[in-house]
Protein backbone atom coordinates (compact mmCIF):
# COMPACT_ATOMS: atom_id res chain seq x y z
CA UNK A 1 12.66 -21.75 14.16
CA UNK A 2 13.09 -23.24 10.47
CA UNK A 3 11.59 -21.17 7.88
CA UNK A 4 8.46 -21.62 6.50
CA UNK A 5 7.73 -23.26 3.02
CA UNK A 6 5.33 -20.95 0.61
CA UNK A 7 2.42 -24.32 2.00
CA UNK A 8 2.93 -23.27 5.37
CA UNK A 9 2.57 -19.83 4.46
CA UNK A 10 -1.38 -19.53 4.99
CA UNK A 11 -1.37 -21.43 8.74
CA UNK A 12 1.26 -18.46 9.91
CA UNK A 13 -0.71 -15.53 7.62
CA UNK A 14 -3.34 -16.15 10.48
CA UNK A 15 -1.21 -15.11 13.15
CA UNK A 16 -1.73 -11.79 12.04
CA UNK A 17 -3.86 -9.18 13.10
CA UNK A 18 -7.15 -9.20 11.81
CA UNK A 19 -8.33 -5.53 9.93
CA UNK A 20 -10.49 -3.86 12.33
CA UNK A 21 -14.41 -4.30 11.66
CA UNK A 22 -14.85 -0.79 10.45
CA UNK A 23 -12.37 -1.70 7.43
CA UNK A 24 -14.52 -5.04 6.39
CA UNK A 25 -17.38 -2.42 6.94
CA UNK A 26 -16.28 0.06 4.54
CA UNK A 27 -14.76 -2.28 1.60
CA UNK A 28 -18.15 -3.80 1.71
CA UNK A 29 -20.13 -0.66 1.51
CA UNK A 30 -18.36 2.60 0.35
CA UNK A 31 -19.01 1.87 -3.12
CA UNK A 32 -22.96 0.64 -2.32
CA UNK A 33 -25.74 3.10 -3.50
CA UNK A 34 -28.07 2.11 -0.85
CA UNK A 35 -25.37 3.07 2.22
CA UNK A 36 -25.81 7.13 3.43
CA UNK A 37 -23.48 9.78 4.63
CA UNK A 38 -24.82 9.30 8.52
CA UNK A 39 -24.34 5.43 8.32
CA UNK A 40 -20.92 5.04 6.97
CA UNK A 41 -19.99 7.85 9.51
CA UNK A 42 -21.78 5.91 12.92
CA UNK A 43 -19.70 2.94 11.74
CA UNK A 44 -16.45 4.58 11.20
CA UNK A 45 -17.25 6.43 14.88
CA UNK A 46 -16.98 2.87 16.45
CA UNK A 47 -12.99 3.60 15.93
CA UNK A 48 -11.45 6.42 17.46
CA UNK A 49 -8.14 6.00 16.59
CA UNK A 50 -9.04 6.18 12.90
CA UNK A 51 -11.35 9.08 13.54
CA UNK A 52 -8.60 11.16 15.10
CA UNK A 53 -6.41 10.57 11.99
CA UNK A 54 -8.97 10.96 9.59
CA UNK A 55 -9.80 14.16 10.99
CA UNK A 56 -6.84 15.35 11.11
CA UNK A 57 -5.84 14.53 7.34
CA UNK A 58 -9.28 16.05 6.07
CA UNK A 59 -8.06 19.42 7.81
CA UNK A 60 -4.88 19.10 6.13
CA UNK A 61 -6.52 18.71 3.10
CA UNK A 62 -9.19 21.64 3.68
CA UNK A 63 -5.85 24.46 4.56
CA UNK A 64 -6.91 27.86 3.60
CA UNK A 65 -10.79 26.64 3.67
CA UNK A 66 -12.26 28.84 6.34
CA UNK A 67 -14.75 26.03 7.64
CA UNK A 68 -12.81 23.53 10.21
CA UNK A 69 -14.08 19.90 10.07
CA UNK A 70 -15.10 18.64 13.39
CA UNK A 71 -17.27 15.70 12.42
CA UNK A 72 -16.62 12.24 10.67
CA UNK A 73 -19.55 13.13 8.68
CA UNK A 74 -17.96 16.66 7.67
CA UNK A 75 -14.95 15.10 6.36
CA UNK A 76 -17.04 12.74 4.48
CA UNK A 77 -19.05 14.72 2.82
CA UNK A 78 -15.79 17.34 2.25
CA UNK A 79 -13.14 14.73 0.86
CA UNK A 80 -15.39 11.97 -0.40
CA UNK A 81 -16.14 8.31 -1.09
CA UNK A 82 -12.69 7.63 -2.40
CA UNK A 83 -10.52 9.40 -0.19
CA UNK A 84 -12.31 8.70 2.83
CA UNK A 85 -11.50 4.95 2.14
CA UNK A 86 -7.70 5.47 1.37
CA UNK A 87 -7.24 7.05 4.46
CA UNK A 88 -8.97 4.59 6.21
CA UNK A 89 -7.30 1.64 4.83
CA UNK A 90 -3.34 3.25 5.28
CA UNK A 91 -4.31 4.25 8.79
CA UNK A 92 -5.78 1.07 9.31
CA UNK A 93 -2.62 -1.26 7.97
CA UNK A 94 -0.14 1.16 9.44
CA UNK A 95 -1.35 1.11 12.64
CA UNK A 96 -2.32 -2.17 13.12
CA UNK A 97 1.02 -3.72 11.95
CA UNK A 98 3.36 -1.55 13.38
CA UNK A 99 6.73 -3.09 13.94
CA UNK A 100 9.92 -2.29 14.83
CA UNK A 101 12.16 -4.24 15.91
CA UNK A 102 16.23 -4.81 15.32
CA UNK A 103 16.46 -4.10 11.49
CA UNK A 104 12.90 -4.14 10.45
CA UNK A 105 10.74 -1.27 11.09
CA UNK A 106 7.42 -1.08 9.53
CA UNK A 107 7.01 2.14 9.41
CA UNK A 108 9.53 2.42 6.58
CA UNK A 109 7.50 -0.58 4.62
CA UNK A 110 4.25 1.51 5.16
CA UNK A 111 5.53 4.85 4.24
CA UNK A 112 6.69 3.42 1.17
CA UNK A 113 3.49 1.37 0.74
CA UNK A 114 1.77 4.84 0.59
CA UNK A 115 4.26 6.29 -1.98
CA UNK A 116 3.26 3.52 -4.30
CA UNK A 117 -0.35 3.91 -3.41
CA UNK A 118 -0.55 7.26 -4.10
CA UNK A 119 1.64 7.04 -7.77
CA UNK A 120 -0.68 4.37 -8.49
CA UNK A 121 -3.80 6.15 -7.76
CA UNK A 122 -2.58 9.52 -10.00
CA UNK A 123 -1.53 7.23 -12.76
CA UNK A 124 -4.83 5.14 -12.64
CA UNK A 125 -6.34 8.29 -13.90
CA UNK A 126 -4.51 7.74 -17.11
CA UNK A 127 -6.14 4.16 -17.53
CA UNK A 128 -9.23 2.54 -17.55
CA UNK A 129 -8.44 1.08 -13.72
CA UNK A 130 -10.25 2.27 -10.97
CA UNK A 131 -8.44 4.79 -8.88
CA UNK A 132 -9.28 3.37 -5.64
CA UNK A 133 -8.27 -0.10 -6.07
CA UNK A 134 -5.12 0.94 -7.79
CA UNK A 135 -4.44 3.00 -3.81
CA UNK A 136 -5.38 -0.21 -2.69
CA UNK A 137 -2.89 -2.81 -4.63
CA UNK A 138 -0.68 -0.12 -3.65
CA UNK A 139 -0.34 -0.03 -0.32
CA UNK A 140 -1.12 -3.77 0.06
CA UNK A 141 1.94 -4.55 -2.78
CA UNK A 142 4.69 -5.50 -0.65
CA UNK A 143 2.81 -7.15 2.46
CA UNK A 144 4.62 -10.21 1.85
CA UNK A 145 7.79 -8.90 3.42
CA UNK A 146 5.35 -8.48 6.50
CA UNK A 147 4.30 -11.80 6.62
CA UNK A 148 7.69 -13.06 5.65
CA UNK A 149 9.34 -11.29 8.81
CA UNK A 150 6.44 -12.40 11.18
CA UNK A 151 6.74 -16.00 10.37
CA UNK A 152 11.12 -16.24 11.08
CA UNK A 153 12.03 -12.15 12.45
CA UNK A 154 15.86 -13.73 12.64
CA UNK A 155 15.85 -14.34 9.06
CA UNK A 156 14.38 -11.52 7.38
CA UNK A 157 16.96 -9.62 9.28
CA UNK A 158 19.46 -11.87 7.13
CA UNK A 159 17.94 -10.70 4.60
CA UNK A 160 17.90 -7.07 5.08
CA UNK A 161 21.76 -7.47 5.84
CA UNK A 162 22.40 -9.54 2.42
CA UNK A 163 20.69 -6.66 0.21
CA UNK A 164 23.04 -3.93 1.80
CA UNK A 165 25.95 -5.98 2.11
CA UNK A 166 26.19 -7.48 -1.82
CA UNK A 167 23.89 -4.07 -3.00
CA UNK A 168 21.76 -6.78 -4.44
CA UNK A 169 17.73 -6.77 -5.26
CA UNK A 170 15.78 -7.56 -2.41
CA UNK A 171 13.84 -10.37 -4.32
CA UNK A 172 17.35 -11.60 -4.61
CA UNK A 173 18.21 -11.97 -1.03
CA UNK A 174 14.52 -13.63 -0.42
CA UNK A 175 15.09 -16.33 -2.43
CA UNK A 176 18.85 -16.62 -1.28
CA UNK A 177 17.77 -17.29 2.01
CA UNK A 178 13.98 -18.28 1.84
CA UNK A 179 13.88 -20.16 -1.43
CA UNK A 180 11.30 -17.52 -2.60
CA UNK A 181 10.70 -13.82 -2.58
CA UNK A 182 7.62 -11.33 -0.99
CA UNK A 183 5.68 -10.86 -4.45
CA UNK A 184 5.07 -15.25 -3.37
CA UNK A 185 4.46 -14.61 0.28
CA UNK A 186 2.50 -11.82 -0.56
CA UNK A 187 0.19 -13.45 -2.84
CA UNK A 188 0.01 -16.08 -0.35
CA UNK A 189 -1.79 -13.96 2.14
CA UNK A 190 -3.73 -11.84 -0.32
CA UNK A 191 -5.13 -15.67 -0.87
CA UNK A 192 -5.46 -16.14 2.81
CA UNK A 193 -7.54 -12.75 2.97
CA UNK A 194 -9.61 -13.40 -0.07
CA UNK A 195 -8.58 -10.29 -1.00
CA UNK A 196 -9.58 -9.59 -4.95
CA UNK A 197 -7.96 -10.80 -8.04
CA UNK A 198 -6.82 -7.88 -9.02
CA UNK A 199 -5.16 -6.93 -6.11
CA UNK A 200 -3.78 -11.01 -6.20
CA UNK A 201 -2.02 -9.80 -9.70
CA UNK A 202 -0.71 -6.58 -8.50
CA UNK A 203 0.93 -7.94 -5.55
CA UNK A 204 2.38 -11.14 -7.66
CA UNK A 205 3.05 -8.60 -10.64
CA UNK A 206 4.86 -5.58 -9.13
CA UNK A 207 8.49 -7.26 -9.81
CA UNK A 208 7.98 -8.62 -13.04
CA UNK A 209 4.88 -7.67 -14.99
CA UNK A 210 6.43 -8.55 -18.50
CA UNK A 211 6.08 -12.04 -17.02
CA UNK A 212 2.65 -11.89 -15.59
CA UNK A 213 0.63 -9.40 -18.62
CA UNK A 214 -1.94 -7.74 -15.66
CA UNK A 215 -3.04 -4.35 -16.15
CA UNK A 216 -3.28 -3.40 -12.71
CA UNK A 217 0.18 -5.54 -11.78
CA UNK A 218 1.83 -3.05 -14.94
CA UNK A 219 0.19 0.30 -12.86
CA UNK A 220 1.84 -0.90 -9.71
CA UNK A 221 5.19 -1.58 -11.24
CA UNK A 222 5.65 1.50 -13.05
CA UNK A 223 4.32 3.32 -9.56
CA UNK A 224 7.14 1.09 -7.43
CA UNK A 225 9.76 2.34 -9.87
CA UNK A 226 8.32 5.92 -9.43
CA UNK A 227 7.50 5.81 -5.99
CA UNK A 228 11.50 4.30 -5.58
CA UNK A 229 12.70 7.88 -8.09
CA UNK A 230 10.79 10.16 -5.97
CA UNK A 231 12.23 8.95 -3.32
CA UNK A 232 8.64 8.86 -1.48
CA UNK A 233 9.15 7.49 2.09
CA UNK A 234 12.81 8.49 1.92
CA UNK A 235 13.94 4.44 1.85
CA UNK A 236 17.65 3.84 3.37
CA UNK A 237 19.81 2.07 0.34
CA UNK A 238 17.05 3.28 -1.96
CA UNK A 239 17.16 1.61 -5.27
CA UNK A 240 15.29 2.46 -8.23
CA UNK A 241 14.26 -1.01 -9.52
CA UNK A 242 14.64 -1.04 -13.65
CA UNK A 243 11.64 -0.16 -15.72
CA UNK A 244 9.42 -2.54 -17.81
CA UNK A 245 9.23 -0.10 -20.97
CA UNK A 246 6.44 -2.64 -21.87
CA UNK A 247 4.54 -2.02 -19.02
CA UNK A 248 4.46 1.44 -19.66
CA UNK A 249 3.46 1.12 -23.29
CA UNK A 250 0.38 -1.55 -22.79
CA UNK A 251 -0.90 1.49 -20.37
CA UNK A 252 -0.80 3.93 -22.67
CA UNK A 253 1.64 5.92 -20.40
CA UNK A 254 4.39 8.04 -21.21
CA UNK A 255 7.42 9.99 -19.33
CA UNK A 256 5.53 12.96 -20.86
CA UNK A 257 2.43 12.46 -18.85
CA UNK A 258 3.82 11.00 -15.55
CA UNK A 259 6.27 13.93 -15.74
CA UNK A 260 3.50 16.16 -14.86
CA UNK A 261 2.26 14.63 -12.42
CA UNK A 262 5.27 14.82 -10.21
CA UNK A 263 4.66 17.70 -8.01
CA UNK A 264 1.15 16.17 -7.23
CA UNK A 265 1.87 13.05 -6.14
CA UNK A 266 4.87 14.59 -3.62
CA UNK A 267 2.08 16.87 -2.56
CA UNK A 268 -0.50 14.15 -1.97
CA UNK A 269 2.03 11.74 -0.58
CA UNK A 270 2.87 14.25 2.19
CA UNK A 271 -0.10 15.16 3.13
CA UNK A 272 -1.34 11.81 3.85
CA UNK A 273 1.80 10.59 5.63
CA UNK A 274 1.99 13.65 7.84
CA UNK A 275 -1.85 13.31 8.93
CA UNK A 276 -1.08 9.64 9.51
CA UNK A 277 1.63 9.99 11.31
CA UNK A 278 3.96 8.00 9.71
């Protein structure tokens, strides 16, 4: 199978899973005034899986509380719009596209994917972006490797195998043996999805955000590099990609700041992966 050009990109982006109904459901109407408690709860009952794990991540969030949360509705009205939808969307993507096969295992891209999503959410509270769609652009920031191993498995393998072997940048490797890197693909399917602009610029962004001046693309950088010195997701060959001190500065963030914010995020992080399951 050649590999395919960024063009044919969208035609093999469809080969993927579609997001289960509940997730179009809630992106459309988490955030809507008119939608109540008991609604968003019967819709997000059509989907047991996601129930079980939502369940089980609002009781690992309510430890010590003497109450146990039994119902989707409970855990709704106990964690919240914006948590509710996190949890919904990781379980969702993790779940969904979970591969593992020869070199590539997706449950290391999605554990990571959550590292970022959760730096990016705690930072966003520094900044004038919206929490929740910073998670979001998190988690969704590298789905072009995804898409990239789908469409030829054989080569992203070469891939993985040229980053180890000549400790080089992934992007590097990409383009080495795909003319182009996942920040490309990745924006390709965002496209394909009609996912937002902002989470378009994020995903495009997260490499090189000097190049690119988005807000939300600088959040998800300086979250990558952060997510990468954590060591969130415990990465093999984990590299801590260099830091766009520009980045930092046109969000008003400092070392001082983030610095705090560390035992939070490891905190958060965990407890999300663990009641995931990933």
């Amino acid at each position: 199978m050649s590999i395919a050009t960024l063009e044919e990109l969208p035609e093999h982006a469809r080969k993927l899973p579609s997001l289960p109904e509940v997730v179009n459901y809630l992106t459309r109407s988490l955030h809507d005034e008119r939608a109540d408690a008991d609604t968003i709860a019967h819709h997000i009952n059509s989907d047991p899986a996601i129930v079980a794990r939502l369940l089980a991540a609002a009781n690992s969030a309510a430890s010590g509380v003497s109450t146990r949360i039994v119902t989707t509705k409970q855990a709704f009205l106990f964690l919240g719009v914006d948590r509710i939808a996190s949890i919904i969307l990781a379980s969702a993507l993790a779940y969904r596209y979970d591969i593992r096969h020869g070199g590539f295992d997706a449950r290391l891209l999605w554990r990571h994917s959550l590292g970022v999503a959760v730096c990016a959410r705690v930072l966003a509270e520094h900044t004038d972006i919206d929490p929740e769609l910073a998670f979001t652009a998190g988690l969704l920031h590298d789905i072009g490797q995804l898409l990239m191993y789908i469409t030829s498995p054989a080569d992203y393998l070469r891939v993985i195998e040229k980053r180890v072997d000549e400790d080089i940048p992934l992007i590097d490797a990409e383009h080495a043996i795909y003319g182009y890197d996942h920040t490309e693909a990745g924006t390709t399917l965002a496209k394909a999805w009609n996912l937002p602009n902002e989470i378009i610029d994020a995903i495009a962004a997260h490499h090189t955000p000097d190049e690119i001046g988005s807000e939300i693309g600088n959040l998800v950088h300086v979250s990558e590099v952060l997510s990468h010195g954590l060591d969130l997701g415990e990465q093999p060959n984990n590299q801590v990609p260099d830091l766009s001190e520009l980045a930092c500065a046109q969000l008003g963030l400092s070392w001082t700041v983030i610095g705090k914010r560390f035992a939070e995020i490891e905190a958060r992080y965990e407890g999300i992966r663990v009641a995931l399951g990933i």
